[in-house]
ModelCIF file with pLDDT and N, C-alpha, C, O atoms, coordinates in Angstrom:
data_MODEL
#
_entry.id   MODEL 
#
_entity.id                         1 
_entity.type                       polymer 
_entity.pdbx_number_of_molecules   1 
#
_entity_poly.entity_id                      1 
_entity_poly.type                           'polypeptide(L)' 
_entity_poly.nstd_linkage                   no 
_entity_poly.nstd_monomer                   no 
_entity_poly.pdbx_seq_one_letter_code       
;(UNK)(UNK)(UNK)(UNK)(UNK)(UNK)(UNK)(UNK)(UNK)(UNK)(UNK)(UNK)(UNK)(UNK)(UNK)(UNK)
(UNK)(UNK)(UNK)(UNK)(UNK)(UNK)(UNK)(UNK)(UNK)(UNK)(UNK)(UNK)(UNK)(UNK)(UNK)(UNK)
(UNK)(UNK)(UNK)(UNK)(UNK)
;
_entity_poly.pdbx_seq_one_letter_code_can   XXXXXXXXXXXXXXXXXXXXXXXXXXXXXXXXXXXXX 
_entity_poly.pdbx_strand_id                 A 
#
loop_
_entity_poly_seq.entity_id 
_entity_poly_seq.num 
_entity_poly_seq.mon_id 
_entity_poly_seq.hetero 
1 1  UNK n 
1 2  UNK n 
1 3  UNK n 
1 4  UNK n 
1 5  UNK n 
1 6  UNK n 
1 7  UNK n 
1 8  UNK n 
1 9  UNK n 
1 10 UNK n 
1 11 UNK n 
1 12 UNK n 
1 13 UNK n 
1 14 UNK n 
1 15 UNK n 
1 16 UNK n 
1 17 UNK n 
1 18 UNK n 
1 19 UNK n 
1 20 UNK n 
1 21 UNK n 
1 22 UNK n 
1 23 UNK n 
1 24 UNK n 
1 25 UNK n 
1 26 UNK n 
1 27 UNK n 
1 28 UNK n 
1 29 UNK n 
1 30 UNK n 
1 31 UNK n 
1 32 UNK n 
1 33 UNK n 
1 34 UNK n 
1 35 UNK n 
1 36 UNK n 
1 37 UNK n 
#
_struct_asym.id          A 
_struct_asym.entity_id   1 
#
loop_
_ma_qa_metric.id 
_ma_qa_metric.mode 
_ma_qa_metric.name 
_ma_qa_metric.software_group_id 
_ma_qa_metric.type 
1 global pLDDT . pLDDT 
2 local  pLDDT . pLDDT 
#
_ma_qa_metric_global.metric_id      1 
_ma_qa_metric_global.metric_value   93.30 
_ma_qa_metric_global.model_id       1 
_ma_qa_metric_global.ordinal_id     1 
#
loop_
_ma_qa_metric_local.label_asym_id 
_ma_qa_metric_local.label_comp_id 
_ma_qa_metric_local.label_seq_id 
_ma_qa_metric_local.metric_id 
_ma_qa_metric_local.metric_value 
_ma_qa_metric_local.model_id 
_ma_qa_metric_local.ordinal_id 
A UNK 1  2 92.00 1 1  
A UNK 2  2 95.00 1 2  
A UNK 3  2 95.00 1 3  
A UNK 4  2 95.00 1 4  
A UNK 5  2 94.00 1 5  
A UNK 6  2 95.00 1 6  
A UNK 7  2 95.00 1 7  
A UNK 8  2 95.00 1 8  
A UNK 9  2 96.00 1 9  
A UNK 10 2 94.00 1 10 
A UNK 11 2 93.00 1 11 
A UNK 12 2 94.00 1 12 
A UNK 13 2 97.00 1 13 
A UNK 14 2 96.00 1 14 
A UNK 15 2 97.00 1 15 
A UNK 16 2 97.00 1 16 
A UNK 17 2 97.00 1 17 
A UNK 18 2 97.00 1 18 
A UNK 19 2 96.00 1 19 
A UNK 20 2 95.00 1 20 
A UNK 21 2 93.00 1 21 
A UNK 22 2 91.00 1 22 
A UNK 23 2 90.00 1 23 
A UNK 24 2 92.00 1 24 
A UNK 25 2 90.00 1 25 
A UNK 26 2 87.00 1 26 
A UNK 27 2 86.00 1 27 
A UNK 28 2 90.00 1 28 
A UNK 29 2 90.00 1 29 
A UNK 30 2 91.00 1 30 
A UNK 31 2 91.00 1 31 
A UNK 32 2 92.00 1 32 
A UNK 33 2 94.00 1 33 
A UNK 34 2 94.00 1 34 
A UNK 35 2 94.00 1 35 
A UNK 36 2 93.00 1 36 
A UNK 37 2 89.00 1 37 
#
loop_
_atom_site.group_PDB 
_atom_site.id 
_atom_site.type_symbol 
_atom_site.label_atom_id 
_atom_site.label_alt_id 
_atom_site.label_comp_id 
_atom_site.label_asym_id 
_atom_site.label_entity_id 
_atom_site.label_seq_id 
_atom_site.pdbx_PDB_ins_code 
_atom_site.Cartn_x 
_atom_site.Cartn_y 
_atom_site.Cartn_z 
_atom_site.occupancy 
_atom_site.B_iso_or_equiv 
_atom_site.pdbx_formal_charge 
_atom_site.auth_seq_id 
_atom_site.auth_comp_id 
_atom_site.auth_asym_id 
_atom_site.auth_atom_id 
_atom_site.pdbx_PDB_model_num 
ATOM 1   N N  . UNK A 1 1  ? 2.503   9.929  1.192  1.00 92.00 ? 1  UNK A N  1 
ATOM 2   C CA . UNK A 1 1  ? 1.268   10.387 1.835  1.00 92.00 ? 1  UNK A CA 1 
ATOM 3   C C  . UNK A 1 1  ? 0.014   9.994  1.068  1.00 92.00 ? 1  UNK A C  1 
ATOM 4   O O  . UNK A 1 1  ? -1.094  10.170 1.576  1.00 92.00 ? 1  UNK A O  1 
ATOM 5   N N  . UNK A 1 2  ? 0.158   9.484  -0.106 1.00 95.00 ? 2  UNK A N  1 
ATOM 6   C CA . UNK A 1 2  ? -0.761  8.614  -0.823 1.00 95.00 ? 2  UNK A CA 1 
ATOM 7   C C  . UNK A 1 2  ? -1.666  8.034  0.168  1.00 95.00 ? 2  UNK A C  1 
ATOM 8   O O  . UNK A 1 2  ? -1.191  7.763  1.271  1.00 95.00 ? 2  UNK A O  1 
ATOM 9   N N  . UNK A 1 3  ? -3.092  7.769  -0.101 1.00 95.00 ? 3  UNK A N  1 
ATOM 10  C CA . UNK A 1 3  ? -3.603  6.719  1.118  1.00 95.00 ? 3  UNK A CA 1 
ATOM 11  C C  . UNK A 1 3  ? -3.437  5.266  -0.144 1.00 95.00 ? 3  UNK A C  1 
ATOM 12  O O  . UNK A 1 3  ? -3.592  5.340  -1.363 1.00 95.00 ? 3  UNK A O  1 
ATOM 13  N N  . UNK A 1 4  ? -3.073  4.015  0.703  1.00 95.00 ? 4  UNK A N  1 
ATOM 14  C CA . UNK A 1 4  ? -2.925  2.914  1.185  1.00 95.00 ? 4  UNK A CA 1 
ATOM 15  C C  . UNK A 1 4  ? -4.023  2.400  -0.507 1.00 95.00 ? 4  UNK A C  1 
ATOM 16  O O  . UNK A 1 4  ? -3.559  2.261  -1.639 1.00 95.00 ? 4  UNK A O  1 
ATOM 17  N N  . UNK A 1 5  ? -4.859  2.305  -0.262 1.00 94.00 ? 5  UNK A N  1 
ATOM 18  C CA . UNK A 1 5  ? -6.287  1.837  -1.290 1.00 94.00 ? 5  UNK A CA 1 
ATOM 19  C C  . UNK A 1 5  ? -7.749  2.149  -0.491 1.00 94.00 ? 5  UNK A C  1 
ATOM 20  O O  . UNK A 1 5  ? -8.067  2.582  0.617  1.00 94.00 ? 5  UNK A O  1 
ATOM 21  N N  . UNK A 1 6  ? -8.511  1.634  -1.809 1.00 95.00 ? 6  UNK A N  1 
ATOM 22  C CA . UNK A 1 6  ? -9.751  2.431  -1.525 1.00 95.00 ? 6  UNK A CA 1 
ATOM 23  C C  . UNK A 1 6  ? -11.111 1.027  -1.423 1.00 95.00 ? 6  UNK A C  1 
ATOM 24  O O  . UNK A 1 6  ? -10.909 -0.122 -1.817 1.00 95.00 ? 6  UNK A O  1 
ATOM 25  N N  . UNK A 1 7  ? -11.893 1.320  -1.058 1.00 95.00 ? 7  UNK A N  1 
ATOM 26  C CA . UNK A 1 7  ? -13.351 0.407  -0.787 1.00 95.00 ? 7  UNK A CA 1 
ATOM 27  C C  . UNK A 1 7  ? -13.484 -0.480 -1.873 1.00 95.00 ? 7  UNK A C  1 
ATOM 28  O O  . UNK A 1 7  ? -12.748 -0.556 -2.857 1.00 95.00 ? 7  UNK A O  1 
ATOM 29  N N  . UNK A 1 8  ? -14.285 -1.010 -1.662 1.00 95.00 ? 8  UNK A N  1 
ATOM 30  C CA . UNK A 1 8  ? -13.947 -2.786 -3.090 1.00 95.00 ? 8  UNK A CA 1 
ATOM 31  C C  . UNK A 1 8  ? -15.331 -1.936 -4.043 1.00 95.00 ? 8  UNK A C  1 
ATOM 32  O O  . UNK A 1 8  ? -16.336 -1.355 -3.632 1.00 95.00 ? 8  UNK A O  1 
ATOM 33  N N  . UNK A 1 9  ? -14.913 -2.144 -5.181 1.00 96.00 ? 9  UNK A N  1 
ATOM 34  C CA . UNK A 1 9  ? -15.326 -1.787 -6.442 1.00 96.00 ? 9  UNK A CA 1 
ATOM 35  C C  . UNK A 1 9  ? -16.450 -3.268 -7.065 1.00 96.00 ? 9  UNK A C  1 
ATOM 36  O O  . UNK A 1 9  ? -16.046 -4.431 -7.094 1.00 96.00 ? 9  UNK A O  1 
ATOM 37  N N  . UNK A 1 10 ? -17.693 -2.876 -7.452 1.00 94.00 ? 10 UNK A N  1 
ATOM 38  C CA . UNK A 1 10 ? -17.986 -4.255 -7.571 1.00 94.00 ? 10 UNK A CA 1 
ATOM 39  C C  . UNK A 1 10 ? -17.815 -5.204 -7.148 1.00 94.00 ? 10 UNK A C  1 
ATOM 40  O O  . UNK A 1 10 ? -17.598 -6.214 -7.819 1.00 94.00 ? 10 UNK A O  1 
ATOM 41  N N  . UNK A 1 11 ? -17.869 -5.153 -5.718 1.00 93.00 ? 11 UNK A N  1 
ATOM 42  C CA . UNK A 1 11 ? -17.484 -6.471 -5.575 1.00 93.00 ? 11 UNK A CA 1 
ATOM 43  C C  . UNK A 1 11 ? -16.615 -7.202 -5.381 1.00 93.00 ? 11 UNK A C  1 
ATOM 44  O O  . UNK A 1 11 ? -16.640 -8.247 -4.731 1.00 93.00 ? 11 UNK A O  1 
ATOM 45  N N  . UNK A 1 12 ? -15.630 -6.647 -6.011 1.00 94.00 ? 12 UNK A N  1 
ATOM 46  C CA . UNK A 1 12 ? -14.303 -7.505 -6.907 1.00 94.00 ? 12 UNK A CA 1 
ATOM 47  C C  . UNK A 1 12 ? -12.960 -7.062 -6.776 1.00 94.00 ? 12 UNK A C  1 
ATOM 48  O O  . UNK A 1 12 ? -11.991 -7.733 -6.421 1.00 94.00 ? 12 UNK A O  1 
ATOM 49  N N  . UNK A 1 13 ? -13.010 -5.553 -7.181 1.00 97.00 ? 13 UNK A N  1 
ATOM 50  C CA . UNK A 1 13 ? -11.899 -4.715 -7.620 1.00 97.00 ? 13 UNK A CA 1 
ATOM 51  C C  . UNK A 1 13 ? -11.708 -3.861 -6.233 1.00 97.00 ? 13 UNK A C  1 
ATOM 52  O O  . UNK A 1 13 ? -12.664 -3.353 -5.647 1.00 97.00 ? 13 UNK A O  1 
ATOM 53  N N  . UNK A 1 14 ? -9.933  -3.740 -5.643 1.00 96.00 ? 14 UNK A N  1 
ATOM 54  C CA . UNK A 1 14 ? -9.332  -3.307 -4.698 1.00 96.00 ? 14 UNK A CA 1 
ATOM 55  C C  . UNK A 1 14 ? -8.568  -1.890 -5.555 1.00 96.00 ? 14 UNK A C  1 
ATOM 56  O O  . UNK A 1 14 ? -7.591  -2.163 -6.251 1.00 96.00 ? 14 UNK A O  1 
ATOM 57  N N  . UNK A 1 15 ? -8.962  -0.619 -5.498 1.00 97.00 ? 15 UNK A N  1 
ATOM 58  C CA . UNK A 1 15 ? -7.559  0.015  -6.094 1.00 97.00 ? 15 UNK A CA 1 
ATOM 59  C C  . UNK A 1 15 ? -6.823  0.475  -5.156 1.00 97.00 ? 15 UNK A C  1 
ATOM 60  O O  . UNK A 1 15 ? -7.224  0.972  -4.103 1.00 97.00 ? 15 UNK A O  1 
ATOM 61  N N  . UNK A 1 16 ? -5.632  0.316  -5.528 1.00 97.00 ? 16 UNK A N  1 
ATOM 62  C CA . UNK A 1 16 ? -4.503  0.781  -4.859 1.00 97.00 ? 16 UNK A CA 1 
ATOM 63  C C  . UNK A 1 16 ? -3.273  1.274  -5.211 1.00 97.00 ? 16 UNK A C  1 
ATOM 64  O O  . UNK A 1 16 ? -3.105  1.312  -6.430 1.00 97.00 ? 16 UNK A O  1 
ATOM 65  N N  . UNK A 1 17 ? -2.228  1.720  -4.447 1.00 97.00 ? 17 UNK A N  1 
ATOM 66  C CA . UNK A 1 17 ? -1.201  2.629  -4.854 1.00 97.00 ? 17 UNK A CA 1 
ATOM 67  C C  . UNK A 1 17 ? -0.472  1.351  -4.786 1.00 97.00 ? 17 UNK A C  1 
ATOM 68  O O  . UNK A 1 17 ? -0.896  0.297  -4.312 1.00 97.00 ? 17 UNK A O  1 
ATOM 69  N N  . UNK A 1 18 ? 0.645   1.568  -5.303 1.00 97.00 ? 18 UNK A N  1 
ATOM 70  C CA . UNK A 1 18 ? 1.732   0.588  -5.539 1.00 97.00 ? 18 UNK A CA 1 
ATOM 71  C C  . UNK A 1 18 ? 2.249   -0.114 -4.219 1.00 97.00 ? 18 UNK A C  1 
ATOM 72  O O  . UNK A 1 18 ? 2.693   0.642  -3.355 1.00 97.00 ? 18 UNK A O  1 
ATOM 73  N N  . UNK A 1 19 ? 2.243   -1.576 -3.945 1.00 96.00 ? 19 UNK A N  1 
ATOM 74  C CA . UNK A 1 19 ? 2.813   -1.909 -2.466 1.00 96.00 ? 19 UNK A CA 1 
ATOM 75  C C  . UNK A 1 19 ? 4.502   -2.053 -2.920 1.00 96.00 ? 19 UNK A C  1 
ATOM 76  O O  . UNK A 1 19 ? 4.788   -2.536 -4.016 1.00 96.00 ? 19 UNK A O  1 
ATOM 77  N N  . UNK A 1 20 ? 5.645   -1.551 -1.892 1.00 95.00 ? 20 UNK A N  1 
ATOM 78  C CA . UNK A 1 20 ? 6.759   -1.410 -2.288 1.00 95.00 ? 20 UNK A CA 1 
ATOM 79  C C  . UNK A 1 20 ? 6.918   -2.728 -1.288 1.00 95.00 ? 20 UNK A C  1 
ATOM 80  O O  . UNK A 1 20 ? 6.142   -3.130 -0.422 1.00 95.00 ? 20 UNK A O  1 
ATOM 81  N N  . UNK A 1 21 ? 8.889   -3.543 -1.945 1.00 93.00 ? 21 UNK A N  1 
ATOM 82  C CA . UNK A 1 21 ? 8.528   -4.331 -1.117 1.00 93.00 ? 21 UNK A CA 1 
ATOM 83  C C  . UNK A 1 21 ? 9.795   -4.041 -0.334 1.00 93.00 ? 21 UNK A C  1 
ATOM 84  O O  . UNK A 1 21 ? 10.416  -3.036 -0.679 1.00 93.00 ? 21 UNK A O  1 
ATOM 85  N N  . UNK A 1 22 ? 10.388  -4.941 0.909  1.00 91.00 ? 22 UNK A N  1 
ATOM 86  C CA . UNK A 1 22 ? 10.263  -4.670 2.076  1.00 91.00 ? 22 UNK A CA 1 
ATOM 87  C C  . UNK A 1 22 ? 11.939  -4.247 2.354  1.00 91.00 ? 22 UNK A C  1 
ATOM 88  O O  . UNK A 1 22 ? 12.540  -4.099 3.418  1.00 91.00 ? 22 UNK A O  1 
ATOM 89  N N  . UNK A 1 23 ? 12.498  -4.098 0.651  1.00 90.00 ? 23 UNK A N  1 
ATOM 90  C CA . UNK A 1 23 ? 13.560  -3.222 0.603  1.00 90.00 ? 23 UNK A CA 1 
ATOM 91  C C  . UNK A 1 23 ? 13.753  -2.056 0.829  1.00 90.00 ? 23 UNK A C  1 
ATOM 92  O O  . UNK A 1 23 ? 14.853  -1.634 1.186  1.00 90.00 ? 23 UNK A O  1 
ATOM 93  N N  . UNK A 1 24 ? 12.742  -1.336 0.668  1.00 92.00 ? 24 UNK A N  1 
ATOM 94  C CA . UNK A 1 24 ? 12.324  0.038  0.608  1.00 92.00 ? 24 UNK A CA 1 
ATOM 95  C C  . UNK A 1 24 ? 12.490  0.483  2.472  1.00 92.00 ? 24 UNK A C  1 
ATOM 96  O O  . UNK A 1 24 ? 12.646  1.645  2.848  1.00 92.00 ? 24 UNK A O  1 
ATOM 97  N N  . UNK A 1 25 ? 12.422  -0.538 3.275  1.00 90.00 ? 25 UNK A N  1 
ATOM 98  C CA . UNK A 1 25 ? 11.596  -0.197 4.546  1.00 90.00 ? 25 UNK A CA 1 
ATOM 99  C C  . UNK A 1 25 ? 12.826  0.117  5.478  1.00 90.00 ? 25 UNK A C  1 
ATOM 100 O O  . UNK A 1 25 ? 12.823  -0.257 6.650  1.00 90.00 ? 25 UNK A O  1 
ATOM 101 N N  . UNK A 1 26 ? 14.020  0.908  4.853  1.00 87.00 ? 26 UNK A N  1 
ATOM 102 C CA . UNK A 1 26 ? 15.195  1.680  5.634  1.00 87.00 ? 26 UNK A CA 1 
ATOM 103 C C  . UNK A 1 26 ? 14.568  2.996  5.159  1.00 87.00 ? 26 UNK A C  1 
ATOM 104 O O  . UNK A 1 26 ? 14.428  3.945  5.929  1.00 87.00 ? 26 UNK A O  1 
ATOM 105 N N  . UNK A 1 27 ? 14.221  3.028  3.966  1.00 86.00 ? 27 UNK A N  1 
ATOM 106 C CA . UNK A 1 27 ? 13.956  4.884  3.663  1.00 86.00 ? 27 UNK A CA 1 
ATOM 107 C C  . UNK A 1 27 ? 12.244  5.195  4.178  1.00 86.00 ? 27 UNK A C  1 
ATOM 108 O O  . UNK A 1 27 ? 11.584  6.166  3.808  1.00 86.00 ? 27 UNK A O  1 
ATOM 109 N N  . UNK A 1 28 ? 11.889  4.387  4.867  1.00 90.00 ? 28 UNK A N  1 
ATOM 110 C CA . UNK A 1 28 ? 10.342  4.916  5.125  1.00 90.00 ? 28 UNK A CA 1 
ATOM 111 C C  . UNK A 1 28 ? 10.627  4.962  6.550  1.00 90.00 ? 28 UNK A C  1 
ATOM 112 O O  . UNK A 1 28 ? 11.557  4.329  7.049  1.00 90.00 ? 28 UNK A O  1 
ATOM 113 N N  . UNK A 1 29 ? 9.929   5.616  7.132  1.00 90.00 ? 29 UNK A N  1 
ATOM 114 C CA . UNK A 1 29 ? 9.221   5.262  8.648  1.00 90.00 ? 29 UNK A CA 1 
ATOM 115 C C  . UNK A 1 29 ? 8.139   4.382  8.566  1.00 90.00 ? 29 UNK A C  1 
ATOM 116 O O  . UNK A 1 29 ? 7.311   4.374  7.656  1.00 90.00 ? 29 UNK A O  1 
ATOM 117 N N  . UNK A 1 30 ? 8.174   3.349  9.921  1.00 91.00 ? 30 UNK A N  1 
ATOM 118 C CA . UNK A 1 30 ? 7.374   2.289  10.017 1.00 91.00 ? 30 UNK A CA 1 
ATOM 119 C C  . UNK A 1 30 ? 5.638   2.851  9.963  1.00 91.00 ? 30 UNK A C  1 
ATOM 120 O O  . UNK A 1 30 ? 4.950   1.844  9.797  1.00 91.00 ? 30 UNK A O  1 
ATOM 121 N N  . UNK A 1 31 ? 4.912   3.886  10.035 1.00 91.00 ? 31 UNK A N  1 
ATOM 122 C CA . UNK A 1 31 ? 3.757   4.475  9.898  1.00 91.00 ? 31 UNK A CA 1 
ATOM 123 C C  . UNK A 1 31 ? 3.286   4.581  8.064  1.00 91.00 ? 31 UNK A C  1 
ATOM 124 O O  . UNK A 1 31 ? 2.275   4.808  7.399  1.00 91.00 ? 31 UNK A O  1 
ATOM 125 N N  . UNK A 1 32 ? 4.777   4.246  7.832  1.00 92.00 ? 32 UNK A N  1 
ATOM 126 C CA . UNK A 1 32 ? 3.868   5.217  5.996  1.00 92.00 ? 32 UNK A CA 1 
ATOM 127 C C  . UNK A 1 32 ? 4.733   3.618  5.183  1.00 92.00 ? 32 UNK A C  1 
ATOM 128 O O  . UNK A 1 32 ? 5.284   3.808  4.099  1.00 92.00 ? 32 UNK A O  1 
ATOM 129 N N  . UNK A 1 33 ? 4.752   2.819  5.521  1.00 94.00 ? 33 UNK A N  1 
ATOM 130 C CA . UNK A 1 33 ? 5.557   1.639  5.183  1.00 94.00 ? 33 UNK A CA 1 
ATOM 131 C C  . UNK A 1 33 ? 4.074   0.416  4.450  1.00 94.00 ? 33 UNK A C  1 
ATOM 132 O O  . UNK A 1 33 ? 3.304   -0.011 5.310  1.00 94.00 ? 33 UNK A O  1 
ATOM 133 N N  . UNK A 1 34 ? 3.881   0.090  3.366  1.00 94.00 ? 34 UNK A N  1 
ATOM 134 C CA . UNK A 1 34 ? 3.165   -0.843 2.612  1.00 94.00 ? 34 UNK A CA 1 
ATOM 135 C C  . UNK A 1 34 ? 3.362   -1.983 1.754  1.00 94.00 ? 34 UNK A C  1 
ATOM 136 O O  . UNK A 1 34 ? 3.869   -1.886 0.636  1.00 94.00 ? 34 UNK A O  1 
ATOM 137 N N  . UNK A 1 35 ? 3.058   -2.810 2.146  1.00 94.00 ? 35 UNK A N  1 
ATOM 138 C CA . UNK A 1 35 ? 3.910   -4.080 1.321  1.00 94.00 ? 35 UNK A CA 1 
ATOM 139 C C  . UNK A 1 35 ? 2.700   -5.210 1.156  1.00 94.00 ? 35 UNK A C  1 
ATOM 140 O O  . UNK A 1 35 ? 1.699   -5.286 1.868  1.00 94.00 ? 35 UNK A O  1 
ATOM 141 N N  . UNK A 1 36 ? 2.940   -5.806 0.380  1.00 93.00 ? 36 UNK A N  1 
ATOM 142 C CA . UNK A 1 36 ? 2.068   -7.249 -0.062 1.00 93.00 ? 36 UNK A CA 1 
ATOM 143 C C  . UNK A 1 36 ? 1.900   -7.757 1.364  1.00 93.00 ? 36 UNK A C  1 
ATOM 144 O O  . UNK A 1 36 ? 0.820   -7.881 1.942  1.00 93.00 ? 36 UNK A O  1 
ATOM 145 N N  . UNK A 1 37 ? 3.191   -8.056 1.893  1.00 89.00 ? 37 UNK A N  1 
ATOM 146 C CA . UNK A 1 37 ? 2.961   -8.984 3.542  1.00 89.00 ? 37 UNK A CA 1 
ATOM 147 C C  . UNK A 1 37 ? 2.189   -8.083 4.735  1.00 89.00 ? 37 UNK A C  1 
ATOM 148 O O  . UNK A 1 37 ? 1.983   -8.575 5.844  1.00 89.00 ? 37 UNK A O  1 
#
């Protein structure tokens, strides 16, 4: 329930929560699911 990331920082900088990758995406539901792709 983390949110996703936040507004660009300088410019530059994205923060964000960890993207899991797309192994993970049997134990999530497709709504709360985040990945690089």
């Amino acid at each position: 329930d983390c949110p996703r990331f936040g507004h660009e920082i300088a410019s530059i900088i994205i923060p964000s929560k960890v993207p899991l990758s797309e192994s993970y995406n049997d134990y999530l539901p497709p709504d709360k699911r985040y990945t690089f792709k």
